[in-house]
PDB file of N, CA and C in Angstrom:
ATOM      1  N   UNK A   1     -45.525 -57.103  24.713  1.00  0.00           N
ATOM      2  CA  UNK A   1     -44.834 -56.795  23.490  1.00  0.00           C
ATOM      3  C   UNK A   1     -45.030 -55.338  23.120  1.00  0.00           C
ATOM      4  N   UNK A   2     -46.005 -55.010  23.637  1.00  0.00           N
ATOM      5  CA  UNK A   2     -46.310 -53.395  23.178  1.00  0.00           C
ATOM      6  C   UNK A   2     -45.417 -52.560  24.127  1.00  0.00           C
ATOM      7  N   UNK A   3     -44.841 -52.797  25.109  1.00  0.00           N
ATOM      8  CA  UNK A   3     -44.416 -52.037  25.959  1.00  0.00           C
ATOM      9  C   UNK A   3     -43.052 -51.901  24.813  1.00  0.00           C
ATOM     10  N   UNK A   4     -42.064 -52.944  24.582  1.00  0.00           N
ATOM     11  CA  UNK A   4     -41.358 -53.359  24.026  1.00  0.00           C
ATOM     12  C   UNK A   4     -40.985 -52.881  22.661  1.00  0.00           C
ATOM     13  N   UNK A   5     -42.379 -52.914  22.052  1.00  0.00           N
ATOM     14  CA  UNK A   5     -42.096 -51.998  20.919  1.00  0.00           C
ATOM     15  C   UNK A   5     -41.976 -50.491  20.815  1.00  0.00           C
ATOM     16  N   UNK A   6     -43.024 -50.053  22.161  1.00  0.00           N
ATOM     17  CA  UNK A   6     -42.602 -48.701  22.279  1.00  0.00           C
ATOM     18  C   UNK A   6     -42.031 -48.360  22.901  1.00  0.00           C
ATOM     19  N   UNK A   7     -40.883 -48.666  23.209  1.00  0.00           N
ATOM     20  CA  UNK A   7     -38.985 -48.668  23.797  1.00  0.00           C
ATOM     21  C   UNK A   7     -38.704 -48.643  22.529  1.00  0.00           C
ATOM     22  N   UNK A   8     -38.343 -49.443  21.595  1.00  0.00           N
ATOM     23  CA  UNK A   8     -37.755 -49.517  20.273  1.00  0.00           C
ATOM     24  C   UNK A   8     -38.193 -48.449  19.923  1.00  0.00           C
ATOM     25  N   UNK A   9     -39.109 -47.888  19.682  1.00  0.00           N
ATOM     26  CA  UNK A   9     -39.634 -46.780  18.618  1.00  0.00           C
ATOM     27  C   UNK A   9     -38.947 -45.398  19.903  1.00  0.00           C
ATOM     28  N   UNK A  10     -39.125 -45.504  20.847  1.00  0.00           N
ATOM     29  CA  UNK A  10     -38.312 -44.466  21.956  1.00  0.00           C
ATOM     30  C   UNK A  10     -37.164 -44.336  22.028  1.00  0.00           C
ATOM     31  N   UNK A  11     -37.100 -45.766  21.529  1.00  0.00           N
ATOM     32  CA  UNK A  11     -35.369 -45.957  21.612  1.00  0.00           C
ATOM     33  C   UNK A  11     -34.887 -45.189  20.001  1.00  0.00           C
ATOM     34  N   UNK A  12     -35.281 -45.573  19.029  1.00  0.00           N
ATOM     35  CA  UNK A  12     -35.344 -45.169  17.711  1.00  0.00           C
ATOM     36  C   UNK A  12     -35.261 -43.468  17.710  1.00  0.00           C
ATOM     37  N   UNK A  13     -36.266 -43.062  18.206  1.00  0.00           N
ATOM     38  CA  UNK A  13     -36.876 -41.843  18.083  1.00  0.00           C
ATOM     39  C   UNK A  13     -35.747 -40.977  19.127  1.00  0.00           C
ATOM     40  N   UNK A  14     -34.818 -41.735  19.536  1.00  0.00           N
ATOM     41  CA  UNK A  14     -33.988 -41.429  20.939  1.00  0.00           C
ATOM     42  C   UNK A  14     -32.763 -40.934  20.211  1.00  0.00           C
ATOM     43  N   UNK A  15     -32.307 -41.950  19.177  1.00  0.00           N
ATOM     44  CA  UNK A  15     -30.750 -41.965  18.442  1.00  0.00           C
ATOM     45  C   UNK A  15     -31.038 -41.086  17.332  1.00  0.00           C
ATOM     46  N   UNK A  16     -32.537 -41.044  16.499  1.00  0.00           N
ATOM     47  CA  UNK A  16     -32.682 -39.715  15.559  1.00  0.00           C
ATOM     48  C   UNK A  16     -32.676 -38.541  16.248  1.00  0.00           C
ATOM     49  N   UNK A  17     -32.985 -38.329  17.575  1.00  0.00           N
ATOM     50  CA  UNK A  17     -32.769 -36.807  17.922  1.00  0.00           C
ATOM     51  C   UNK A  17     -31.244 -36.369  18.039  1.00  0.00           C
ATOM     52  N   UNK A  18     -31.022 -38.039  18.786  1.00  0.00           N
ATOM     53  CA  UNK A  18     -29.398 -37.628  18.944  1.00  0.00           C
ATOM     54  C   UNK A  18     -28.248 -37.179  17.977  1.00  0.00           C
ATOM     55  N   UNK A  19     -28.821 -37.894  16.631  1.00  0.00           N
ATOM     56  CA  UNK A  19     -27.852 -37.835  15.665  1.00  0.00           C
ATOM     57  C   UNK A  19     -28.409 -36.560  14.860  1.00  0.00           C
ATOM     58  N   UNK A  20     -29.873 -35.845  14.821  1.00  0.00           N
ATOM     59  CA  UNK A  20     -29.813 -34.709  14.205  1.00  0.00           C
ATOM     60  C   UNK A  20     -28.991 -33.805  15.450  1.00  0.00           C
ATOM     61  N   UNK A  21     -29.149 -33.555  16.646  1.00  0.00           N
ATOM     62  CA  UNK A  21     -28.241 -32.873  17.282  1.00  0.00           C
ATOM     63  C   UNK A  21     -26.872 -32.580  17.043  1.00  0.00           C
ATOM     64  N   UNK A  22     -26.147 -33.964  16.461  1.00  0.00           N
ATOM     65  CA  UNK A  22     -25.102 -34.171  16.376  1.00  0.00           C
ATOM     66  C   UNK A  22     -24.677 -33.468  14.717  1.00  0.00           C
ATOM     67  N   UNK A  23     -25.623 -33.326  13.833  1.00  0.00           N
ATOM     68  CA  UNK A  23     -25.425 -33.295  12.736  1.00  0.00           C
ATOM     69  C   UNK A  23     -25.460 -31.805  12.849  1.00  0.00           C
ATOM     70  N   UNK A  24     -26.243 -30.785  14.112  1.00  0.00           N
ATOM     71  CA  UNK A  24     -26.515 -29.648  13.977  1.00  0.00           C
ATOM     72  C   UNK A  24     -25.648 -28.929  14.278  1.00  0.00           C
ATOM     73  N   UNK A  25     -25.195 -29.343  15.175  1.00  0.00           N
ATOM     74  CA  UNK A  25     -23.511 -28.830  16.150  1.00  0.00           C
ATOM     75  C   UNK A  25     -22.625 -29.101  14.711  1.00  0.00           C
ATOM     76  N   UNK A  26     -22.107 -30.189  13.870  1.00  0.00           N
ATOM     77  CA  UNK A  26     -21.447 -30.150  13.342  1.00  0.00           C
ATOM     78  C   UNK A  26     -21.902 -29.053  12.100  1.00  0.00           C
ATOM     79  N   UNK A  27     -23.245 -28.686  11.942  1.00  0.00           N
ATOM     80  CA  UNK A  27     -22.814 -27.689  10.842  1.00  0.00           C
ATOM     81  C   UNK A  27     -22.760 -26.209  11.257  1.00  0.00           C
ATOM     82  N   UNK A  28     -23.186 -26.124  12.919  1.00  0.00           N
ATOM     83  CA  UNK A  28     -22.939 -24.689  13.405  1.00  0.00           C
ATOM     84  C   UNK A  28     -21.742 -24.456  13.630  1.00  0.00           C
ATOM     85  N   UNK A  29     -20.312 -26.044  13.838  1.00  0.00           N
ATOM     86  CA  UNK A  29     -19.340 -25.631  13.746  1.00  0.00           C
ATOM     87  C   UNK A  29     -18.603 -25.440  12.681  1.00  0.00           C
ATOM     88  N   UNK A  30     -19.350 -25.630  11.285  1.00  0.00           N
ATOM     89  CA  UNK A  30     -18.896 -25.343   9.970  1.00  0.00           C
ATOM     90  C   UNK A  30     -18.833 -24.143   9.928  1.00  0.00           C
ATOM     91  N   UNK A  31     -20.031 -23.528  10.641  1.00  0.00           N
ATOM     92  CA  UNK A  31     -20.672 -22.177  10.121  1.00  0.00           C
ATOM     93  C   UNK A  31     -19.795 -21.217  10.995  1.00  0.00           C
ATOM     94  N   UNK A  32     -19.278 -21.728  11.871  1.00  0.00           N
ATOM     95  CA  UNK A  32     -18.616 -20.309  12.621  1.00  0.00           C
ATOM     96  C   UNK A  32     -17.171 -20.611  12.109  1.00  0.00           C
ATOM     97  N   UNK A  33     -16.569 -21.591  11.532  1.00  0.00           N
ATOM     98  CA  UNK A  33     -15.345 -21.822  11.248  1.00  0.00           C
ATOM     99  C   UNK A  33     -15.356 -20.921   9.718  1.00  0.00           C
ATOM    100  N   UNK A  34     -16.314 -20.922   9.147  1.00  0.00           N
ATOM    101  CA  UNK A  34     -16.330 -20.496   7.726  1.00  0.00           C
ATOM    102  C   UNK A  34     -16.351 -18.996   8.131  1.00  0.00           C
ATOM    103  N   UNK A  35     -16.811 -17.961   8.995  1.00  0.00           N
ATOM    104  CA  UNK A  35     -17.604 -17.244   9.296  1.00  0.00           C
ATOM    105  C   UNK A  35     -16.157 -16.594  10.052  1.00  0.00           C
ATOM    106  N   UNK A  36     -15.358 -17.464  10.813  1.00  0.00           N
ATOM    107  CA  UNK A  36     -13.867 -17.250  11.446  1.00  0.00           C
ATOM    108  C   UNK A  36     -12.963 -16.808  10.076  1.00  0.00           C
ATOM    109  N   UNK A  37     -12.834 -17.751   9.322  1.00  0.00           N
ATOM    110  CA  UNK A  37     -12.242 -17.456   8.405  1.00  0.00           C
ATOM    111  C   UNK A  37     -12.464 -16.031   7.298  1.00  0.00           C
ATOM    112  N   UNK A  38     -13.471 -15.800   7.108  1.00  0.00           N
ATOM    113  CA  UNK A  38     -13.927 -14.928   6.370  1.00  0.00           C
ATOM    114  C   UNK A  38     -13.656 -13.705   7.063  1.00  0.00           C
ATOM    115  N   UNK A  39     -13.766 -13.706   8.141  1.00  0.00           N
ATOM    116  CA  UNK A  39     -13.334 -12.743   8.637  1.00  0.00           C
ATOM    117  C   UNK A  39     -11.709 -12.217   9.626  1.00  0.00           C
ATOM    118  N   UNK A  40     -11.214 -13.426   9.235  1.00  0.00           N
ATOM    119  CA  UNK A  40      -9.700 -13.412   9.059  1.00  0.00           C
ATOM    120  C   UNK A  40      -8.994 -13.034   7.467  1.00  0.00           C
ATOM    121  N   UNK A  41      -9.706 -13.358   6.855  1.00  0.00           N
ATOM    122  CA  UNK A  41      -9.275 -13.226   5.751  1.00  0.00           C
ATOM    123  C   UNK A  41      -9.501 -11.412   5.150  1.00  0.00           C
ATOM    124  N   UNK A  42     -11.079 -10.900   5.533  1.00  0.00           N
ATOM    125  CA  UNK A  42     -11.205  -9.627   5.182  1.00  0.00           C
ATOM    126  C   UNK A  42      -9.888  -8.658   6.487  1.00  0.00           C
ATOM    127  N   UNK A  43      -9.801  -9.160   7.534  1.00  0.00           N
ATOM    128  CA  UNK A  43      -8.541  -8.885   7.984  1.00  0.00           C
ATOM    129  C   UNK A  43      -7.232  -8.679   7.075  1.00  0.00           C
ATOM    130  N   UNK A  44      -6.674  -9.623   6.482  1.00  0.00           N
ATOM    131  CA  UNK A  44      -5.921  -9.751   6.039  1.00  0.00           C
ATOM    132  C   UNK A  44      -5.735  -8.777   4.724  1.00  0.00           C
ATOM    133  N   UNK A  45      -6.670  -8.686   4.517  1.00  0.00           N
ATOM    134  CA  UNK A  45      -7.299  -7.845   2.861  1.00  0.00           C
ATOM    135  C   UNK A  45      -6.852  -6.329   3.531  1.00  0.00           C
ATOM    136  N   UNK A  46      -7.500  -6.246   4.319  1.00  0.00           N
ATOM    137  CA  UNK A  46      -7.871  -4.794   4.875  1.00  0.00           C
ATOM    138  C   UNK A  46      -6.134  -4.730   5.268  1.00  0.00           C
ATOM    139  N   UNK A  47      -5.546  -5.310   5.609  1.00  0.00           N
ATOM    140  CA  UNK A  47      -4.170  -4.753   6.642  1.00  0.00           C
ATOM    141  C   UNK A  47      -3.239  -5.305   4.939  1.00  0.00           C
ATOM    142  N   UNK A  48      -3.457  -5.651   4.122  1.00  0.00           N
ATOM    143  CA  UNK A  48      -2.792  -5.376   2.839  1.00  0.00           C
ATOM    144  C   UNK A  48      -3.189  -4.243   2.359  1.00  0.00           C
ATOM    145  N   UNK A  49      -3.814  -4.198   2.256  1.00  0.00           N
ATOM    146  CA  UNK A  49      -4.849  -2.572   1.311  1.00  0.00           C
ATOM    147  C   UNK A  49      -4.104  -1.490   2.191  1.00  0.00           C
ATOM    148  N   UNK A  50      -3.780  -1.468   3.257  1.00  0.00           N
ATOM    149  CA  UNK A  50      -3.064  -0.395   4.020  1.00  0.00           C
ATOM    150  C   UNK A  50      -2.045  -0.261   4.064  1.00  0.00           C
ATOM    151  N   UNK A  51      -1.288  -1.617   3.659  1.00  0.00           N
ATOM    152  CA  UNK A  51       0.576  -1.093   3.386  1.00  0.00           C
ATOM    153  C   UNK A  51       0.702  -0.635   2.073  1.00  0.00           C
ATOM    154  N   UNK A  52      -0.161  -1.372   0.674  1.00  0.00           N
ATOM    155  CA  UNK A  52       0.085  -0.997  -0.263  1.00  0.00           C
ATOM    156  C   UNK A  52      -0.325   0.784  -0.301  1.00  0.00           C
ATOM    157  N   UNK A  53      -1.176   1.336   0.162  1.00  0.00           N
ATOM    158  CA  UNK A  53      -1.416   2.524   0.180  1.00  0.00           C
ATOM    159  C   UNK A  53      -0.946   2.960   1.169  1.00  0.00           C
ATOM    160  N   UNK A  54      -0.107   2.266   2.370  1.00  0.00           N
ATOM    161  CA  UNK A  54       1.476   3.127   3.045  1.00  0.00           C
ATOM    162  C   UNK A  54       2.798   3.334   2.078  1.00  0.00           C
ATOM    163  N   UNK A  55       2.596   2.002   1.637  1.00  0.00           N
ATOM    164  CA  UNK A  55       3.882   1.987   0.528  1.00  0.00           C
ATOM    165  C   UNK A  55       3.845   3.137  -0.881  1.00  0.00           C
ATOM    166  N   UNK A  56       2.378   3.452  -1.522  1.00  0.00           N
ATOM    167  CA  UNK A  56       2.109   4.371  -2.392  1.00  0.00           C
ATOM    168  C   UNK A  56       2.663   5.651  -2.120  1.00  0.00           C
ATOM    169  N   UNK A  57       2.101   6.018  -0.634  1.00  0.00           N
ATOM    170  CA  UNK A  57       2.522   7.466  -0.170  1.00  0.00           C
ATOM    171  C   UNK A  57       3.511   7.193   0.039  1.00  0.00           C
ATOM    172  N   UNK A  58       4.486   6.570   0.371  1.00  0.00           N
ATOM    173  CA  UNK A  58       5.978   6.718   0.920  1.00  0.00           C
ATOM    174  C   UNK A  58       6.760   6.522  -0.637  1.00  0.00           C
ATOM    175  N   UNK A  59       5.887   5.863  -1.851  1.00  0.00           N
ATOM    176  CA  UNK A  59       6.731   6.220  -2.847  1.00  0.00           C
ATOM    177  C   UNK A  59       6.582   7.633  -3.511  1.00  0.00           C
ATOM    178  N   UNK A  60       5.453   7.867  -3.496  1.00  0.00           N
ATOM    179  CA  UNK A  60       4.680   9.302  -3.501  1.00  0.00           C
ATOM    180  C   UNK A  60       5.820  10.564  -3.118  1.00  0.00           C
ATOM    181  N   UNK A  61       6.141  10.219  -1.744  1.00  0.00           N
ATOM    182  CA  UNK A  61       6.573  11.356  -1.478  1.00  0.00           C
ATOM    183  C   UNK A  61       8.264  11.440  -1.408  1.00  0.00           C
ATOM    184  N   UNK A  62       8.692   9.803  -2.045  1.00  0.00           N
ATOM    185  CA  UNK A  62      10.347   9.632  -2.633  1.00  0.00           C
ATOM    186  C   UNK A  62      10.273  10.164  -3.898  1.00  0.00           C
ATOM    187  N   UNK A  63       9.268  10.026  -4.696  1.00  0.00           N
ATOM    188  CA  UNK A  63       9.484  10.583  -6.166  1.00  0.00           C
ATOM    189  C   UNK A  63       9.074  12.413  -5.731  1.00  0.00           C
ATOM    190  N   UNK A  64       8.396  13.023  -5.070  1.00  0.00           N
ATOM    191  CA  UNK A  64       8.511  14.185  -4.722  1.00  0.00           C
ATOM    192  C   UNK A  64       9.623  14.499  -4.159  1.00  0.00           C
ATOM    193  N   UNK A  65      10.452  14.123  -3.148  1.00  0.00           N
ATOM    194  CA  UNK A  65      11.400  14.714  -2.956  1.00  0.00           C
ATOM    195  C   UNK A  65      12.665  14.368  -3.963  1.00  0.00           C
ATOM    196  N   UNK A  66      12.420  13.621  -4.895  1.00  0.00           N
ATOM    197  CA  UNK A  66      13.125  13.478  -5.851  1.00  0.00           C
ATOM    198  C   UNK A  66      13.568  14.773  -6.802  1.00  0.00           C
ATOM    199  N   UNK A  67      11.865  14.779  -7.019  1.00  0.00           N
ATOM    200  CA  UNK A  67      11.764  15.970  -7.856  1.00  0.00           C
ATOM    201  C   UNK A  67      12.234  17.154  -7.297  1.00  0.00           C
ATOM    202  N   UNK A  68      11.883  17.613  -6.170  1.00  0.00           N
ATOM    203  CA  UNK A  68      12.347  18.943  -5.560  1.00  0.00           C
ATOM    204  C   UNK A  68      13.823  18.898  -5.704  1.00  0.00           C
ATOM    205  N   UNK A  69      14.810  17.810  -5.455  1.00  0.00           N
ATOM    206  CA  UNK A  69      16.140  17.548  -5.289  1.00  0.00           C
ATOM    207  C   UNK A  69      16.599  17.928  -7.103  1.00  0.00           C
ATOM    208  N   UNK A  70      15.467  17.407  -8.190  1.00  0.00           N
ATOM    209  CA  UNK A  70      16.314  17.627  -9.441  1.00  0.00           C
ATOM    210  C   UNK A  70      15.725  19.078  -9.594  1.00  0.00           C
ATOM    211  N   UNK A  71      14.978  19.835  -9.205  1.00  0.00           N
ATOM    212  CA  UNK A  71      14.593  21.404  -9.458  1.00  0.00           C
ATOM    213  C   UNK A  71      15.694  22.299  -8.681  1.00  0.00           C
ATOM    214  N   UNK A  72      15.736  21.581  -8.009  1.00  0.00           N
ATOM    215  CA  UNK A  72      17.126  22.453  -7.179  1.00  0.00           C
ATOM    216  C   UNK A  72      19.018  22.710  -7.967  1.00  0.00           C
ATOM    217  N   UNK A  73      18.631  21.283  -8.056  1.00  0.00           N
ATOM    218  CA  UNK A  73      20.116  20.784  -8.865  1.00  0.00           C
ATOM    219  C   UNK A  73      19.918  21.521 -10.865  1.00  0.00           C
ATOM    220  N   UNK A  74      18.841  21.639 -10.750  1.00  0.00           N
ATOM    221  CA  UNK A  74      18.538  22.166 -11.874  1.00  0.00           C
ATOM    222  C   UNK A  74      18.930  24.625 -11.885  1.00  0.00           C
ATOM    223  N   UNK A  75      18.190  24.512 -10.928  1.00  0.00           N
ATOM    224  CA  UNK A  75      18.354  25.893 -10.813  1.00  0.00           C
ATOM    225  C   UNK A  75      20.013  26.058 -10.082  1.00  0.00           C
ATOM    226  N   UNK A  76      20.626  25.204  -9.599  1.00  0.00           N
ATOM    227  CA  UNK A  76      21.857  26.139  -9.538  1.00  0.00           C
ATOM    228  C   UNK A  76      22.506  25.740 -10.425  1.00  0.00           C
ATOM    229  N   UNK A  77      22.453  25.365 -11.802  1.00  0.00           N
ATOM    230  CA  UNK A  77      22.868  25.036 -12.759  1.00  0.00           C
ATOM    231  C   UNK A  77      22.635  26.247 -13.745  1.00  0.00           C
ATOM    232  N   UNK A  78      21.497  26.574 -13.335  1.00  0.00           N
ATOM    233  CA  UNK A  78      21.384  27.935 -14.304  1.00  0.00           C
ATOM    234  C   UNK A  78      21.845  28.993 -13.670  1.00  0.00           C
ATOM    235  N   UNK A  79      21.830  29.110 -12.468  1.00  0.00           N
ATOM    236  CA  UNK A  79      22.425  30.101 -11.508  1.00  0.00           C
ATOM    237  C   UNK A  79      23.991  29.914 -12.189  1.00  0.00           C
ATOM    238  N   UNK A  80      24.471  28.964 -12.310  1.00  0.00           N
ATOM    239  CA  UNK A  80      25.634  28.785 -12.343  1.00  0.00           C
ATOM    240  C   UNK A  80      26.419  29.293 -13.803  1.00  0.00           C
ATOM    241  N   UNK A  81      25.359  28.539 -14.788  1.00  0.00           N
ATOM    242  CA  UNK A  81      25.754  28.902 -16.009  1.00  0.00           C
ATOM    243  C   UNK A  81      25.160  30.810 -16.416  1.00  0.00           C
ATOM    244  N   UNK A  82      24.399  31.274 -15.633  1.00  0.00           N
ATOM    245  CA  UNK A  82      23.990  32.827 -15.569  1.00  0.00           C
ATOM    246  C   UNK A  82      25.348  33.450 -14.628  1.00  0.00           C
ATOM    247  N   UNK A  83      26.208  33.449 -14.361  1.00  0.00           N
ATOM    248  CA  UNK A  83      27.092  33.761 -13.610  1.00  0.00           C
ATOM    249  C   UNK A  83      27.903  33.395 -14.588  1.00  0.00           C
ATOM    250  N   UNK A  84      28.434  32.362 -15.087  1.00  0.00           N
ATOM    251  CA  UNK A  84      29.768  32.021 -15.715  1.00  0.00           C
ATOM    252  C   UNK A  84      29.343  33.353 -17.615  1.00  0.00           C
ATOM    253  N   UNK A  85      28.148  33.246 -17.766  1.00  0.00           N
ATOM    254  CA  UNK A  85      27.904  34.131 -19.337  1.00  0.00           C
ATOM    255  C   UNK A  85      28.031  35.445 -18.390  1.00  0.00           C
ATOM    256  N   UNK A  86      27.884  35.922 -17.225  1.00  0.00           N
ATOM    257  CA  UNK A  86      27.427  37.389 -16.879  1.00  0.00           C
ATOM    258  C   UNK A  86      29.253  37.744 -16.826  1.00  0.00           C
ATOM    259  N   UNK A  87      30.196  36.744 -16.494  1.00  0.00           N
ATOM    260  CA  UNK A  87      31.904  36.805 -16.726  1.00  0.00           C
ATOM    261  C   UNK A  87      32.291  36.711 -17.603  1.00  0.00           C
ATOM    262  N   UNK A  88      31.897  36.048 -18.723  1.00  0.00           N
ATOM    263  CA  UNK A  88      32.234  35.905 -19.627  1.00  0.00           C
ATOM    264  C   UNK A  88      32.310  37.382 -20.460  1.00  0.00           C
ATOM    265  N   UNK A  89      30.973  38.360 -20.492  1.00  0.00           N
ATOM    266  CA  UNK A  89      30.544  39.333 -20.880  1.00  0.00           C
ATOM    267  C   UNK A  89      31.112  40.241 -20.123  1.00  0.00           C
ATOM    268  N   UNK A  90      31.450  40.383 -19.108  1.00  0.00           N
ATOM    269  CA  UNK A  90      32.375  41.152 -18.365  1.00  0.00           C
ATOM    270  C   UNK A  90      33.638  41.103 -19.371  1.00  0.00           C
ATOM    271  N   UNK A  91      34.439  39.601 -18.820  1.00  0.00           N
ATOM    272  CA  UNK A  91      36.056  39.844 -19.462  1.00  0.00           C
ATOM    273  C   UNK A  91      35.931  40.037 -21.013  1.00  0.00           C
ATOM    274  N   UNK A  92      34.985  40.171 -21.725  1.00  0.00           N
ATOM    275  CA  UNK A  92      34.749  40.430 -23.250  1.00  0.00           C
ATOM    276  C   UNK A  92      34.701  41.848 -23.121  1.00  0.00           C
ATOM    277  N   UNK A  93      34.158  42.550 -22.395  1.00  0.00           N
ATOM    278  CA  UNK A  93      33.887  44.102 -22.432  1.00  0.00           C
ATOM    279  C   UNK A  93      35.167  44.886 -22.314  1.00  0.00           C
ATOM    280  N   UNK A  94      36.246  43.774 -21.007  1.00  0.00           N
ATOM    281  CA  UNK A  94      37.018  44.472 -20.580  1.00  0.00           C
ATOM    282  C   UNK A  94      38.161  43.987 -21.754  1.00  0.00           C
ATOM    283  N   UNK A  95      38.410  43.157 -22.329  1.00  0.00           N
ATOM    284  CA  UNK A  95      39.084  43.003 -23.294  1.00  0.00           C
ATOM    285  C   UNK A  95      39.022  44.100 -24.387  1.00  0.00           C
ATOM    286  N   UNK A  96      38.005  44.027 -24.441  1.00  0.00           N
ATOM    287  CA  UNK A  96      37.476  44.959 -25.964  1.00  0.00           C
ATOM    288  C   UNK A  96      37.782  46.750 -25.440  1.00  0.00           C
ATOM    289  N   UNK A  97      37.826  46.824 -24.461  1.00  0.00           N
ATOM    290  CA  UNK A  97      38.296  48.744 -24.130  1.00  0.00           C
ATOM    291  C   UNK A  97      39.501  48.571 -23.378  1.00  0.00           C
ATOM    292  N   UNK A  98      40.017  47.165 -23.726  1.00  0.00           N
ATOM    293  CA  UNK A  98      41.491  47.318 -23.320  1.00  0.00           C
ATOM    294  C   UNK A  98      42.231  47.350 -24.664  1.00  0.00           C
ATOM    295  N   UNK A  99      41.554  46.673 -25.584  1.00  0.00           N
ATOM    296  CA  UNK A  99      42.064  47.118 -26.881  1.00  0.00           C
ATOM    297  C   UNK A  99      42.329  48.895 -27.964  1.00  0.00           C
ATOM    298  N   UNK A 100      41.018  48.787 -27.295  1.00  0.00           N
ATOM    299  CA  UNK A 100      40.371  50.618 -27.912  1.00  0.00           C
ATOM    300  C   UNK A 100      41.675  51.413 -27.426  1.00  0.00           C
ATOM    301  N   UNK A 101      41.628  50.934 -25.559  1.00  0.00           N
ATOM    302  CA  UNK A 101      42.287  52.350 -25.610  1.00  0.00           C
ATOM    303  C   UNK A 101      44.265  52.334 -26.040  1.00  0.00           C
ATOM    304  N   UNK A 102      44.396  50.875 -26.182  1.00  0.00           N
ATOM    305  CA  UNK A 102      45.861  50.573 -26.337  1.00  0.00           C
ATOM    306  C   UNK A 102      46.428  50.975 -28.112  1.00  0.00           C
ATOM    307  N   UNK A 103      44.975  51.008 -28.854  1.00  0.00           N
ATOM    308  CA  UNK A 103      44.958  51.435 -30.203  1.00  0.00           C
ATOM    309  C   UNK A 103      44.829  52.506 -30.496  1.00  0.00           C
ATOM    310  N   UNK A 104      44.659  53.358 -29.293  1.00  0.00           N
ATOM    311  CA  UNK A 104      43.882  54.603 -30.037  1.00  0.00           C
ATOM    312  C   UNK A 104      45.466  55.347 -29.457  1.00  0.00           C
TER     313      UNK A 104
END
């Protein structure tokens, strides 16, 4: 009977190793699945964080060339309106000593 019992207790002592084994694998495969993820996920973070700050500079540099486009459109406007007063003051001059000399 003693042989018998210590089979049972071997046997016992046989299915607790087996089943902490089993319990260990299942939480080292928790641990690398959690560990997968986390680092899929800081992936994911990281390759967002880089379009939004592709997308910043590319709006960055639409509202700059925006601006350069209204400084431009701006100065030949004054170019334009400095040309139309510099004629204006012309045909006023020439009016005015076309009068003088038709009066005098």
């Amino acid at each position: 009977m003693a042989v018998n019992s210590l089979s049972s207790v071997q046997a016992a002592n046989l299915r607790e190793s087996l089943a902490n084994r089993v319990e260990q694998r299942s939480q080292q495969a928790s641990q690398a699945r959690r560990a997968d993820q986390g680092e899929r996920s800081e992936r994911r973070d990281a390759a967002v964080k880089k379009r939004v700050e592709q997308n910043t500079d590319a709006g960055r540099t639409r509202a700059q060339s925006n601006d350069d486009a209204a400084t431009l459109q701006r100065r030949e406007a004054q170019a334009a309106d400095k040309k139309a007063d510099t004629e204006r003051r012309q045909t006023e001059k020439s009016t005015l000593g076309s009068r003088i000399n038709t009066t005098a």
